[in-house]
Each structure stands twice: as C-alpha cells, then as structure tokens.
Protein backbone atom coordinates (compact mmCIF):
# COMPACT_ATOMS: atom_id res chain seq x y z
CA UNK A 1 14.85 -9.36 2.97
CA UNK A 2 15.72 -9.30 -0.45
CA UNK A 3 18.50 -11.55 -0.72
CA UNK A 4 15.53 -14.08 -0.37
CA UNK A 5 14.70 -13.04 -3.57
CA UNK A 6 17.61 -13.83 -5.59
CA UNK A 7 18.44 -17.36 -5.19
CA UNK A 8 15.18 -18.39 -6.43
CA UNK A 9 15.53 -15.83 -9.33
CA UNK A 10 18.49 -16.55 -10.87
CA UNK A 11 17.64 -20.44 -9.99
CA UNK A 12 14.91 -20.02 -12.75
CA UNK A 13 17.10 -17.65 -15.23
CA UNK A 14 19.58 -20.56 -15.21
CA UNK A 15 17.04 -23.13 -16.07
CA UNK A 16 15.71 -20.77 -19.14
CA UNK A 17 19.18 -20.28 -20.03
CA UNK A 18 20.02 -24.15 -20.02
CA UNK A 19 17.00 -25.89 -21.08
CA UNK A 20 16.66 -23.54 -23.81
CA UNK A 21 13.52 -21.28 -23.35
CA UNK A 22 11.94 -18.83 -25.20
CA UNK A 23 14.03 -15.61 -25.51
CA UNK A 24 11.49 -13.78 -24.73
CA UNK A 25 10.86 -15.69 -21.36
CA UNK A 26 15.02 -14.85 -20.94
CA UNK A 27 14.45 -11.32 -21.32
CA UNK A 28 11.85 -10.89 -19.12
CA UNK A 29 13.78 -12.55 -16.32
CA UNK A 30 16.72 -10.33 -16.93
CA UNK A 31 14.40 -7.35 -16.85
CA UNK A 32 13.41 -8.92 -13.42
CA UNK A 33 16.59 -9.60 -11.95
CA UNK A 34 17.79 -5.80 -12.95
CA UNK A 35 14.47 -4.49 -11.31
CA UNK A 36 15.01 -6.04 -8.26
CA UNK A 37 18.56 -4.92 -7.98
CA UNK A 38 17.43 -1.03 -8.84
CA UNK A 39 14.83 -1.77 -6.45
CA UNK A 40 17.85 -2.86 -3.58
CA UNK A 41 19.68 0.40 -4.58
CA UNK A 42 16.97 2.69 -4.08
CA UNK A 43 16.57 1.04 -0.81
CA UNK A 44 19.90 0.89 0.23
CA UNK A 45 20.61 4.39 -0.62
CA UNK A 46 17.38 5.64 1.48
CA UNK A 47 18.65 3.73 4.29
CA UNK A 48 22.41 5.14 4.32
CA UNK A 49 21.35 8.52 3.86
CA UNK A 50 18.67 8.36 6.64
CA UNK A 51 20.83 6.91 9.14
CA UNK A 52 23.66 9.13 8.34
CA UNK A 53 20.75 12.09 8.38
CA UNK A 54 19.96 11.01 12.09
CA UNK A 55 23.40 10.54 13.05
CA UNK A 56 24.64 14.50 11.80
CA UNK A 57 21.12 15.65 13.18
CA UNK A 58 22.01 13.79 17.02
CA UNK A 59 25.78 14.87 16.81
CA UNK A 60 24.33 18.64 16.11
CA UNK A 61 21.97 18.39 19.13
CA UNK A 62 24.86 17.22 21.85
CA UNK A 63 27.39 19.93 20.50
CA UNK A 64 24.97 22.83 21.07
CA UNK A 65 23.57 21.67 24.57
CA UNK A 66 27.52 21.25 25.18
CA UNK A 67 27.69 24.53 24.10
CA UNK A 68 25.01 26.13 25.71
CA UNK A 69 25.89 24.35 29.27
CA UNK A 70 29.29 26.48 28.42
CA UNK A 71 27.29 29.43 28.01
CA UNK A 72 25.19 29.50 30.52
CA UNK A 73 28.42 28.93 33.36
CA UNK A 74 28.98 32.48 35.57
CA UNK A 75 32.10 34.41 34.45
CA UNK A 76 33.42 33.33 38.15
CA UNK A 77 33.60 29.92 37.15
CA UNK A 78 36.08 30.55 34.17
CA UNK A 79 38.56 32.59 37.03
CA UNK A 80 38.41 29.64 39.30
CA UNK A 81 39.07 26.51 37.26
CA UNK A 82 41.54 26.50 34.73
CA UNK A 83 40.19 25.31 31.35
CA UNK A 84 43.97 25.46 29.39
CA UNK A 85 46.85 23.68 29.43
C-alpha cells in the first residue's frame, strides 16, 4: 500500500524543486519522503521476521510429531521393517 504513496510524493518534491519553492517547503518534503521510507523499513522488516518466525515455529512442530510418531512405534516394528540401506 505504500507504493501509492510515492508517486504523488516525489510528484510534488519535483515541482518544489523546479518551480523554485521555498527551501524550507523542500526540506520538509525530503523529511517526508525519508519518513515514509523508514516507515516501509520498519514494516518490511516486521513482516520478514514474522513470517520467517511462523515458518521456523511450523517446521519445529512437524519434526517433533515426526519424531514422536517414531517414538511411540513398538520395538517389534524396528525388527520387522528395515529402516537402512
């Protein structure tokens, strides 16, 4: 969503620039436009480290139950079947 912010943004920081606008006015876009990018890091560093958070978390949960389901097999089952090469 906030790609929909920059166009506009820097469509407005060019005009200052060009037509020659108070440099305070350019400043205080600049301050803007860095804002918004922090603002898209923060963001975009939550949503990386949540997602790979979830992803450790649900690989964790299949390898014990994977685990476990070897566990909880009788000691018969491991002289039956033949689980090397």
């Amino acid at each position: 969503m906030s790609f929909l912010v920059f166009p506009p943004l820097f469509g407005t920081a060019v005009d200052e620039v060009l037509g020659g606008g108070a440099r305070g006015q350019q400043f205080q876009l600049a301050g803007i436009i860095v804002l918004v990018f922090l603002v898209r890091g923060v963001f975009g560093f939550g949503q990386n480290s949540l997602s790979e958070s979830v992803s450790q978390r649900a690989t964790f949960d299949l390898r014990n139950d994977f685990f476990k389901s070897l566990l909880r097999l009788s000691c018969g089952f491991y002289d039956r079947e033949r689980t090397a090469s």
